[in-house]
Protein backbone atom coordinates (compact mmCIF):
# COMPACT_ATOMS: atom_id res chain seq x y z
CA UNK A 1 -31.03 -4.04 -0.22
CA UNK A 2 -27.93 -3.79 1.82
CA UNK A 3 -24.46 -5.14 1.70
CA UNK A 4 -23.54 -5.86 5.56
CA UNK A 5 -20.40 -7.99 6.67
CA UNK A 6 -20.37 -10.88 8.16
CA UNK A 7 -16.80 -11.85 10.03
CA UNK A 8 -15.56 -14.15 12.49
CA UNK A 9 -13.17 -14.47 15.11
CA UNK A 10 -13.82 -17.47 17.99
CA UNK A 11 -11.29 -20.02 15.25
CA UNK A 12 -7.60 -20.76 16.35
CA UNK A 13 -6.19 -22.72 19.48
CA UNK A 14 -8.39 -23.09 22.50
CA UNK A 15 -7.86 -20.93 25.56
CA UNK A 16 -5.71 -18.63 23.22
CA UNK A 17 -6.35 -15.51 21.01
CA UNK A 18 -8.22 -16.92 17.49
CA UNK A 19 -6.66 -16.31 14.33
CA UNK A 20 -8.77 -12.89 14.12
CA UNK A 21 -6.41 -11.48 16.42
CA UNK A 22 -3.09 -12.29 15.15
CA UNK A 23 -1.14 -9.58 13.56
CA UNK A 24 -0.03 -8.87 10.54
CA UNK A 25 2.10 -6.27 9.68
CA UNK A 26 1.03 -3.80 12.54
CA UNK A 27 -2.78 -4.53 11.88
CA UNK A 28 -4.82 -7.60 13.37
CA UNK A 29 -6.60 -10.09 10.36
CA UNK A 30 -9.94 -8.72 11.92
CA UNK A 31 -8.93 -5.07 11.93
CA UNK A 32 -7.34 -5.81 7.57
CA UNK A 33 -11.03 -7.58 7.09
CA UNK A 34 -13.03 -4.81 8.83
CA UNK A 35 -11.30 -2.42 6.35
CA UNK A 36 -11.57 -4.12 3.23
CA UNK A 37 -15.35 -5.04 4.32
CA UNK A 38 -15.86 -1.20 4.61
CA UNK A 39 -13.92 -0.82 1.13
CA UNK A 40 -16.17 -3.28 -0.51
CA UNK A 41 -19.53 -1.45 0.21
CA UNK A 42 -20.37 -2.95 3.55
CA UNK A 43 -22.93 -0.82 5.48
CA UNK A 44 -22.78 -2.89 8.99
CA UNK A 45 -20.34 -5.19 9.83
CA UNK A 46 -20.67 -7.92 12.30
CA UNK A 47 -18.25 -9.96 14.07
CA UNK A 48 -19.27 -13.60 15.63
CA UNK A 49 -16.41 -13.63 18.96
CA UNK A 50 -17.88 -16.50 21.67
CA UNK A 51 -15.63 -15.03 23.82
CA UNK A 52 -13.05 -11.94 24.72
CA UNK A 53 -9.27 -12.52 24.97
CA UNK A 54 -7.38 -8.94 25.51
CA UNK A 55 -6.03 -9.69 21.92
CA UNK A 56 -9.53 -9.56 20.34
CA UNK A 57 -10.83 -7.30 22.87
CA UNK A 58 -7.68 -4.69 22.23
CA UNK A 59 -8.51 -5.05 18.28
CA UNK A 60 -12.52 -4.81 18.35
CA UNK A 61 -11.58 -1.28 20.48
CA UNK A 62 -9.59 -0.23 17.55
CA UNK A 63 -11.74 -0.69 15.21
CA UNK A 64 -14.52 1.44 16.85
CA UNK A 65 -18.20 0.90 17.38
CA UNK A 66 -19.03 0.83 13.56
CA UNK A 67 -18.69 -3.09 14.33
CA UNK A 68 -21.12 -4.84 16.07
CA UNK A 69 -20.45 -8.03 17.95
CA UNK A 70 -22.35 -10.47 18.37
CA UNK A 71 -22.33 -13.95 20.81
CA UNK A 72 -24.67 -15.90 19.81
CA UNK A 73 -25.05 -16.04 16.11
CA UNK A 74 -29.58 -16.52 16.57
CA UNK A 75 -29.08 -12.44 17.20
CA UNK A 76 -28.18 -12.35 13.22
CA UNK A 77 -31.99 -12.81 12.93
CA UNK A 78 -32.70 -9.16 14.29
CA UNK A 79 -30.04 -7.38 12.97
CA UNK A 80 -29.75 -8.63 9.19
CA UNK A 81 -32.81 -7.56 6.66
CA UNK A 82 -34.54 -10.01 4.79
CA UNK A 83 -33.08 -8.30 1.13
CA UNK A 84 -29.54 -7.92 2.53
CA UNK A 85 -26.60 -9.59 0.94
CA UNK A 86 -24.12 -11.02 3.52
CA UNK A 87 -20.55 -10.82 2.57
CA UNK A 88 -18.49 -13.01 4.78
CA UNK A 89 -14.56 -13.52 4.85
CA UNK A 90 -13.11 -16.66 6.18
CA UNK A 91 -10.97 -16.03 9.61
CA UNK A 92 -7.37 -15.82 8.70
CA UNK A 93 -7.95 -14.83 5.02
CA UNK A 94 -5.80 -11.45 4.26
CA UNK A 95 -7.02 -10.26 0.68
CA UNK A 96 -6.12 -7.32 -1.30
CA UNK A 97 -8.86 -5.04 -2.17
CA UNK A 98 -8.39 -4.71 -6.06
CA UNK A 99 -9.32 -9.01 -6.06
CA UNK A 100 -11.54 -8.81 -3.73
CA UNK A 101 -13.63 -6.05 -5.40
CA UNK A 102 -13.28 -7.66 -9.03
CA UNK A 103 -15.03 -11.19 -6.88
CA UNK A 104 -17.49 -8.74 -5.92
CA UNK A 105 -18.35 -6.88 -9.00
CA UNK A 106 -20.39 -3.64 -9.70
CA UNK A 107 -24.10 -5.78 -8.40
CA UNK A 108 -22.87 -7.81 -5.73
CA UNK A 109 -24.71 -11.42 -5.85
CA UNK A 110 -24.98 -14.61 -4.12
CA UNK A 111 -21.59 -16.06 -4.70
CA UNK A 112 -18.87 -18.76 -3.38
CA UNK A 113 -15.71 -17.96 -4.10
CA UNK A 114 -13.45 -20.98 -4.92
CA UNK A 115 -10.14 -22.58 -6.26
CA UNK A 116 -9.48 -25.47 -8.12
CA UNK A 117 -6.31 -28.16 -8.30
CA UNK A 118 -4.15 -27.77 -5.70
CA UNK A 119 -5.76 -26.30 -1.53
CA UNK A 120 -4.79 -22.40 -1.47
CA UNK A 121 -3.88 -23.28 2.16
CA UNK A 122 -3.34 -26.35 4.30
CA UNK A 123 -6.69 -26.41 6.20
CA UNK A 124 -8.40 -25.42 3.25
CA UNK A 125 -12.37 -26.79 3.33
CA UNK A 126 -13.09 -29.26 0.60
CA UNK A 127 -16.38 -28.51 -1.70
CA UNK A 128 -15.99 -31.14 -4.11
CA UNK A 129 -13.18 -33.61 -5.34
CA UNK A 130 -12.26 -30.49 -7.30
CA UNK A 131 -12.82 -27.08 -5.65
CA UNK A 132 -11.89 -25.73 -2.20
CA UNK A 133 -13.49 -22.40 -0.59
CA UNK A 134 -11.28 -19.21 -1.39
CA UNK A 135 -12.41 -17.86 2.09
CA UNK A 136 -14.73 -15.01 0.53
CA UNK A 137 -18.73 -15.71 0.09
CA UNK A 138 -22.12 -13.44 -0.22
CA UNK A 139 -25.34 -14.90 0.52
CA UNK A 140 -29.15 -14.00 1.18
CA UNK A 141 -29.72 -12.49 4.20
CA UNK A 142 -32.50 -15.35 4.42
CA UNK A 143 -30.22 -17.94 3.89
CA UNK A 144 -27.81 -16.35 7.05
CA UNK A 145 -30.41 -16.15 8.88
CA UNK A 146 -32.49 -19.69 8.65
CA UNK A 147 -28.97 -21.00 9.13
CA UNK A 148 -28.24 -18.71 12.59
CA UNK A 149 -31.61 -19.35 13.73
CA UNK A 150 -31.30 -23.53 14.29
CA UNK A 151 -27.28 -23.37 14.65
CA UNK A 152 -27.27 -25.32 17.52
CA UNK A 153 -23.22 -26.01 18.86
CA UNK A 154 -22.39 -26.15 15.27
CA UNK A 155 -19.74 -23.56 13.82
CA UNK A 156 -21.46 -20.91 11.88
CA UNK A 157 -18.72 -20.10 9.27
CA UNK A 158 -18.73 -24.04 8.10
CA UNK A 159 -22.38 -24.41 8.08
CA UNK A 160 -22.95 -21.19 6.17
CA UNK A 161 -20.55 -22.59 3.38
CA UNK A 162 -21.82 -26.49 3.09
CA UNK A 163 -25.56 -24.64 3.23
CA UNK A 164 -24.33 -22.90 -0.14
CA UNK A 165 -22.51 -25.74 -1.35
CA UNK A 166 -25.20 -27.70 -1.23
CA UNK A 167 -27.90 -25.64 -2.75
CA UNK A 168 -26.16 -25.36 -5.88
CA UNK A 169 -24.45 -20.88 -4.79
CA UNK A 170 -23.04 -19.58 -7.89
CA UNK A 171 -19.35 -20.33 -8.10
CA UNK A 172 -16.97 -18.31 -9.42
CA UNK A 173 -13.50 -19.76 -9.55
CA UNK A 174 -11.09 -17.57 -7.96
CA UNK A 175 -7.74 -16.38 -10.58
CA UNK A 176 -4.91 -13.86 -8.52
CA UNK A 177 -1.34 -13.60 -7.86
CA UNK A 178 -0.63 -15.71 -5.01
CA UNK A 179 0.52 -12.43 -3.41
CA UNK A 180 -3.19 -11.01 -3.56
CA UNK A 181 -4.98 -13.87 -1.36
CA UNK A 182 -3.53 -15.42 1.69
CA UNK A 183 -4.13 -17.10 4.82
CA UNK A 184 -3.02 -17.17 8.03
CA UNK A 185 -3.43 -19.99 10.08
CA UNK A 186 -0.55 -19.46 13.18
CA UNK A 187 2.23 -16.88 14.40
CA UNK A 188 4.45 -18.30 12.42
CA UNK A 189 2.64 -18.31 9.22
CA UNK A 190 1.61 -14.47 10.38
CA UNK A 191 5.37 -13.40 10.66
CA UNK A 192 6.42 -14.78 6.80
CA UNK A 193 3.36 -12.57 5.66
CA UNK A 194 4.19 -9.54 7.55
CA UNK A 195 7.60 -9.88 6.38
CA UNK A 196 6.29 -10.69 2.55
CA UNK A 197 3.97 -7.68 2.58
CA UNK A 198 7.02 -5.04 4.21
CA UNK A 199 9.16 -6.15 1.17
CA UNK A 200 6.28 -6.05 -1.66
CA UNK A 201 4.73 -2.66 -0.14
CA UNK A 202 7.35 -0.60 -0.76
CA UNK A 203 7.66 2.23 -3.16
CA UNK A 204 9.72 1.49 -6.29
CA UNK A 205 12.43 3.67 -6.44
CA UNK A 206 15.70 4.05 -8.86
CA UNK A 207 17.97 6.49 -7.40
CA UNK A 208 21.42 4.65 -5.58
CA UNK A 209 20.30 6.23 -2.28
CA UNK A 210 17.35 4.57 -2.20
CA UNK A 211 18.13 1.11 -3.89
CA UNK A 212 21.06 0.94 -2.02
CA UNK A 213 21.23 3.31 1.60
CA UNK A 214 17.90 3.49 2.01
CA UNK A 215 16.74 -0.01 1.11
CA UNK A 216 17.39 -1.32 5.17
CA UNK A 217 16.47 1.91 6.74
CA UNK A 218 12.89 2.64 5.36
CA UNK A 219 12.06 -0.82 6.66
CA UNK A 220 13.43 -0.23 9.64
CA UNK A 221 11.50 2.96 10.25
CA UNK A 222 7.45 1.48 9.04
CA UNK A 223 8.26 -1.25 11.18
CA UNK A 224 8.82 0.93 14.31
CA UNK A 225 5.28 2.75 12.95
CA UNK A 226 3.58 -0.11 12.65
CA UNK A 227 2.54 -0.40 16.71
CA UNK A 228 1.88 3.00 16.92
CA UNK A 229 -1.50 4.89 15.73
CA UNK A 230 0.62 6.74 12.77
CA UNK A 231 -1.56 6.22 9.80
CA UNK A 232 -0.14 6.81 6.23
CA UNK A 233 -1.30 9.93 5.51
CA UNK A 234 0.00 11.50 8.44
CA UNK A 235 3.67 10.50 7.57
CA UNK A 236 3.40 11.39 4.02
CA UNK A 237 1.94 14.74 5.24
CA UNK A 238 5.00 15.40 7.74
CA UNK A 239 7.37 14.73 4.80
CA UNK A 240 5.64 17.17 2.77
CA UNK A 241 5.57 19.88 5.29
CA UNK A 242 9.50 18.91 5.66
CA UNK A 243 10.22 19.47 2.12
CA UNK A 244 8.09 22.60 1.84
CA UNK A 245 9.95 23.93 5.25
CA UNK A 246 13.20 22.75 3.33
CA UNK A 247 11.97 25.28 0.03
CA UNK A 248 11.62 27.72 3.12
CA UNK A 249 14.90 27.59 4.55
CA UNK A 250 16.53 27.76 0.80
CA UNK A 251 15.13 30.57 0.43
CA UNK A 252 15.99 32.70 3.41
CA UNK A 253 19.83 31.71 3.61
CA UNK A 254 19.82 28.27 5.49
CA UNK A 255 20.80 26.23 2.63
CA UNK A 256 22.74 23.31 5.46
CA UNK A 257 19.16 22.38 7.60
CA UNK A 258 17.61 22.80 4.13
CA UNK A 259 19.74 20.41 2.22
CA UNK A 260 19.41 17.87 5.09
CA UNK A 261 15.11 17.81 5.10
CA UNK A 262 15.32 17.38 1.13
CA UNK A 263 17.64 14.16 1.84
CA UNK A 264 15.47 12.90 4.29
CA UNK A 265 11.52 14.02 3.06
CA UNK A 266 11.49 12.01 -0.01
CA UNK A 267 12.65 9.21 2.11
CA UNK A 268 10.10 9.82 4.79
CA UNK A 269 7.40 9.69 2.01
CA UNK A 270 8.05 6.36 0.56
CA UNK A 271 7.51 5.17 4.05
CA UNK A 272 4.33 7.33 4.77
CA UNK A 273 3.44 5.48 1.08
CA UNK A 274 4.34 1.84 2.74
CA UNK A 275 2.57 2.36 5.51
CA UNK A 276 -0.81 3.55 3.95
CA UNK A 277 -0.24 -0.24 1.71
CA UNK A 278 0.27 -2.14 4.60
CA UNK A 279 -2.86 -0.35 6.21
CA UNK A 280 -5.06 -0.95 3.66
CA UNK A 281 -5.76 3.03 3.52
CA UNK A 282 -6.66 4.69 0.19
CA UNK A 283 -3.50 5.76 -2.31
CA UNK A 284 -2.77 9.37 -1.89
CA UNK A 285 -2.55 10.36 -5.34
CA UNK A 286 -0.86 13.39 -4.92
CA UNK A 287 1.87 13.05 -2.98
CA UNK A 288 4.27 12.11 -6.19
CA UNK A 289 3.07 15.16 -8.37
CA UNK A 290 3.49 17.33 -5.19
CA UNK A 291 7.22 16.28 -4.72
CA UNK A 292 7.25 16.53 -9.03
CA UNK A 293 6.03 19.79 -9.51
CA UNK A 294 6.38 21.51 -6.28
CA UNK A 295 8.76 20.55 -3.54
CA UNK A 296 11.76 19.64 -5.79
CA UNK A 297 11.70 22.25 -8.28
CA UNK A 298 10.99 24.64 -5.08
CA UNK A 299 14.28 23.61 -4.00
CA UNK A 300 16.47 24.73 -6.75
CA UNK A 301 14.63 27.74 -7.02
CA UNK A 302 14.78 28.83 -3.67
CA UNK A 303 18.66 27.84 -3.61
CA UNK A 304 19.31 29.96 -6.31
CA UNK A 305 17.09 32.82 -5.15
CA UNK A 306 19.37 32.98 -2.20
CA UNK A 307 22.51 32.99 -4.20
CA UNK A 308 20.98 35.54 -6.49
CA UNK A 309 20.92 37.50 -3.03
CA UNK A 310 24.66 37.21 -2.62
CA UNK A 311 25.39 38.91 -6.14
CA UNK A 312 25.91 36.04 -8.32
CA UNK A 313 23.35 36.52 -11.37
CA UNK A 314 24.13 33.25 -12.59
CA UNK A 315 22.16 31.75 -10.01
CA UNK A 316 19.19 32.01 -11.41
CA UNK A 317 19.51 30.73 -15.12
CA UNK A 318 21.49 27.99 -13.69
CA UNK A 319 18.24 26.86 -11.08
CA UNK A 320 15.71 27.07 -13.89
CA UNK A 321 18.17 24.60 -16.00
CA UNK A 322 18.03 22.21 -12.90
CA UNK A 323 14.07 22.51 -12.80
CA UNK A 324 13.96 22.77 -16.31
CA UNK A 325 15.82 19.32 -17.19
CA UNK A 326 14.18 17.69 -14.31
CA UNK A 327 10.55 18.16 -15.46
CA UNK A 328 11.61 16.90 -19.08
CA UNK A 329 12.98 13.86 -17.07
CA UNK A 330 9.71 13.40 -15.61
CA UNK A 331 7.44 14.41 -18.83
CA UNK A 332 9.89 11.63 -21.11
CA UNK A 333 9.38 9.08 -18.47
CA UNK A 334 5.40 9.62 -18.34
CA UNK A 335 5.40 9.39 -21.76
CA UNK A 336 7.38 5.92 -22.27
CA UNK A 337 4.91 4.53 -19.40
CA UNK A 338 2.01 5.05 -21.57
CA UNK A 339 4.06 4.12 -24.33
CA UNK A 340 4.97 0.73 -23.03
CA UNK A 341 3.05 0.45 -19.56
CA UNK A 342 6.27 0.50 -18.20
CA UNK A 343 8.70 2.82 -16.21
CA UNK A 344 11.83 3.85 -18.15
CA UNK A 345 13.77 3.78 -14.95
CA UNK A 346 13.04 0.11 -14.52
CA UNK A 347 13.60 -0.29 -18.02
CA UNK A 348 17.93 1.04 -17.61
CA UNK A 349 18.35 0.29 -13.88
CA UNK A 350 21.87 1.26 -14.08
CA UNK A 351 21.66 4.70 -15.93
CA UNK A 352 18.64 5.45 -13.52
CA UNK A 353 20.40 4.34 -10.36
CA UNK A 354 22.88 7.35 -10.97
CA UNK A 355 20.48 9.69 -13.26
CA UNK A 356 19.50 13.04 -11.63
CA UNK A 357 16.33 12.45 -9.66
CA UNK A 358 14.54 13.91 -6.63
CA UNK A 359 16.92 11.50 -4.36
CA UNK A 360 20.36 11.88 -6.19
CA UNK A 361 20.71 15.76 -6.30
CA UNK A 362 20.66 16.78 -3.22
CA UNK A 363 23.19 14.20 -2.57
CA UNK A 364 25.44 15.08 -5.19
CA UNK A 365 25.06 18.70 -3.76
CA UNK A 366 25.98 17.52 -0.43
CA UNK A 367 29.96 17.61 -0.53
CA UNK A 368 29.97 21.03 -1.80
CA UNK A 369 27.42 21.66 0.64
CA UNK A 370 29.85 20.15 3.29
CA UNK A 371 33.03 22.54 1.67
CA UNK A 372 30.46 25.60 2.16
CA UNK A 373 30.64 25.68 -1.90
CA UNK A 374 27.15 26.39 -2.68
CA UNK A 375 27.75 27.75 -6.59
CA UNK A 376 29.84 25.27 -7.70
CA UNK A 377 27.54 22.65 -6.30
CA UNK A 378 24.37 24.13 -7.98
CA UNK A 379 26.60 24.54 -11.30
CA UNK A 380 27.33 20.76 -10.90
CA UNK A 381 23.56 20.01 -10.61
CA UNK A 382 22.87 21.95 -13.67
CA UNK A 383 25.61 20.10 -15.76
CA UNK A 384 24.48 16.78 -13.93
CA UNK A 385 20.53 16.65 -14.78
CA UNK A 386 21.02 18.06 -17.74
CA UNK A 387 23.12 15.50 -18.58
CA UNK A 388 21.23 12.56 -17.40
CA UNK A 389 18.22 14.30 -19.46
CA UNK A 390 19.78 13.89 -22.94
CA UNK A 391 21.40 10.21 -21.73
CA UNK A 392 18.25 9.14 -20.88
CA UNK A 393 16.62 10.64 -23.82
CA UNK A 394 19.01 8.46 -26.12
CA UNK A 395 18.30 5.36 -24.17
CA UNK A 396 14.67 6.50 -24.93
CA UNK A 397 14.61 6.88 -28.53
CA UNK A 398 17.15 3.57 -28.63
CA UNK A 399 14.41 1.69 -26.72
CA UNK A 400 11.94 2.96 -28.77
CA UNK A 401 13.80 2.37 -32.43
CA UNK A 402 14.58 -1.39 -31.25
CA UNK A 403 11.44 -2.89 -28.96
CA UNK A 404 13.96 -5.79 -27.54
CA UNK A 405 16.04 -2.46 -26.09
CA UNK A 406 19.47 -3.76 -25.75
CA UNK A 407 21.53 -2.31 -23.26
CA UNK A 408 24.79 0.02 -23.66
């Protein structure tokens, strides 16, 4: 027994591009369902298309030959087993994975998906006085194809679902955050989700640079990615070969080009990190503890390796301080998030927004960067994170002694 995919995309206005083909936030609905099909288990994947606009035609190219199309629904006959389980998504439905695979749980199973009270979306199709369809369904293979066999001019996705309905499918009544489960019926309703999912995709950060300089910039930059081919992973790859090049350049006396890719990498991360949300693609796991434990401690390091070079043998003690008080910043902040299951940082959003942190250093080393002042600005980075260490750490243990954690 298989789990193959069952998608359509002939629905929207006639003569134009269906809803399969509108996009959303660089990626087309068909190419964000052909993904989280493949994330849910499916083995094939199968797309009903009656015909090929250069929309759908551009989008079935991306998606490569993994997906099989298919004109007249009868074919389903040949190419679905009789013990298969067919998981089908309603066109226009854009669903998070996490949802999706909690619907589909660890033995997939005949299943309707379906909401009650209120339509999740205007065209939403009616089961009973009620329930409407949540736009996600498994059924037998047999069921998909009896029903594909004797189809006649009616529209597969609709007859599928009152089949279901009307043999009594398991329901199971769908419960997510709105922002989990959405629809998209038209352009327009395609641009407020494209714009929705830019703002909730992005990385939370704490640091004034990026709350406040970065905040219109990073935006800026995933949307200009989001036409191109650029896939997360490759962006969050360049900005760790930036910040490792910037370690580099510490090192061997270019502290000015090195100062300027440990501004910018962390920055180019978060949007590598946005852009492998918006594209559905796995969470790179490590790109935080490389930055943690690598990259930024590499910096100081290398800085004060250099000035060590020059003579001054303060340079050294004063670089492992920086690192030092950093990773205790890190390790106190891990610690209240298991603590609480929440960050500390969003916990005091003013203290954080100004607290030492991968973003705010090498900002605060920038003027005396700027004056060619190198060891007063790493002495100022000592005395600033090890600062924002022991104020944090008091916020901490005041947080901790009173749970309501009134602010100073």
């Amino acid at each position: 027994m298989a789990l193959v995919a069952l998608l359509f995309a002939h629905h929207g206005a006639p003569g134009g591009e269906p809803l399969a083909a509108i996009d959303v936030a660089g990626l087309t609905v068909l190419e964000r369902q052909v993904v989280l099909s493949r994330r849910l288990g499916a083995e094939k994947i199968f797309v009903i298309a009656e015909r090929m606009p250069p929309g759908l035609a551009a989008a079935l190219d991306r998606v490569g030959d993994s997906v099989k199309i298919l004109r007249d629904p009868a074919l389903l006959g040949e190419a679905v087993a009789d013990d298969d389980l067919v998981l089908s998504l309603q066109e226009g439905l854009v669903a998070e994975v996490a949802p999706a695979t909690a619907l589909l749980g660890e033995a997939p199973a005949p299943l309707l998906a379906v909401t009650e009270g209120e339509p999740a979306y205007q065209a939403a199709e009616r089961l009973d006085s009620l329930s409407f369809w949540a736009g996600f369904a498994v059924y037998p293979a047999e069921q998909v194809k009896e029903v594909a066999a004797d189809i006649g001019e009616w529209d597969l996705q609709s007859t599928l679902l009152r089949t279901a309905a009307s043999s009594d499918s398991p329901r199971l009544t769908l419960h997510v955050e709105p922002a989990e489960w959405r629809f998209v019926g038209e352009a327009a309703s395609a641009t407020a989700l494209s714009d929705q999912l830019l703002s909730e995709t992005r990385p939370r950060r704490f640091g004034w640079p990026s709350r406040f300089l970065f905040a219109g910039l990073e935006p800026r930059l995933v949307r200009l990615m989001l036409p191109t081919r650029l896939t997360g992973r490759m962006v969050t790859a360049g900005a760790v070969t930036l910040g490792l090049l910037g370690v580099l350049l510490f090192a061997f006396g270019w502290p000015g080009p090195a100062l300027l890719l440990a501004i910018l990498s962390p920055q180019l991360a978060d949007a590598g990190v946005q852009l492998a949300r918006l594209r559905l693609e796995p969470t790179e796991k490590w790109i935080e503890p490389a930055f943690d434990h690598a990259i930024e401690p590499g910096w100081y390091l290398a800085l004060g390796a250099h000035l060590s070079t020059l003579g001054w043998s303060a340079a050294w003690p004063l670089a492992i301080g920086v690192v030092a008080a950093r990773v205790a910043m890190n390790q106190q902040s891990r610690f209240y998030r298991r603590l609480k299951d929440d960050d500390l940082e969003a916990a005091e959003p003013g203290w954080s927004a100004v607290a030492a942190g991968r973003d705010t250093l090498p900002w605060l080393l920038l003027p005396f960067a700027l004056l060619v002042m190198w060891k007063a600005g790493l002495i100022a980075i000592a005395i600033y994170a090890a600062s924002s260490f022991f104020v944090l750490q008091a916020r901490l243990f005041s947080r901790l002694a009173d749970p309501a954690g009134a602010k100073l």
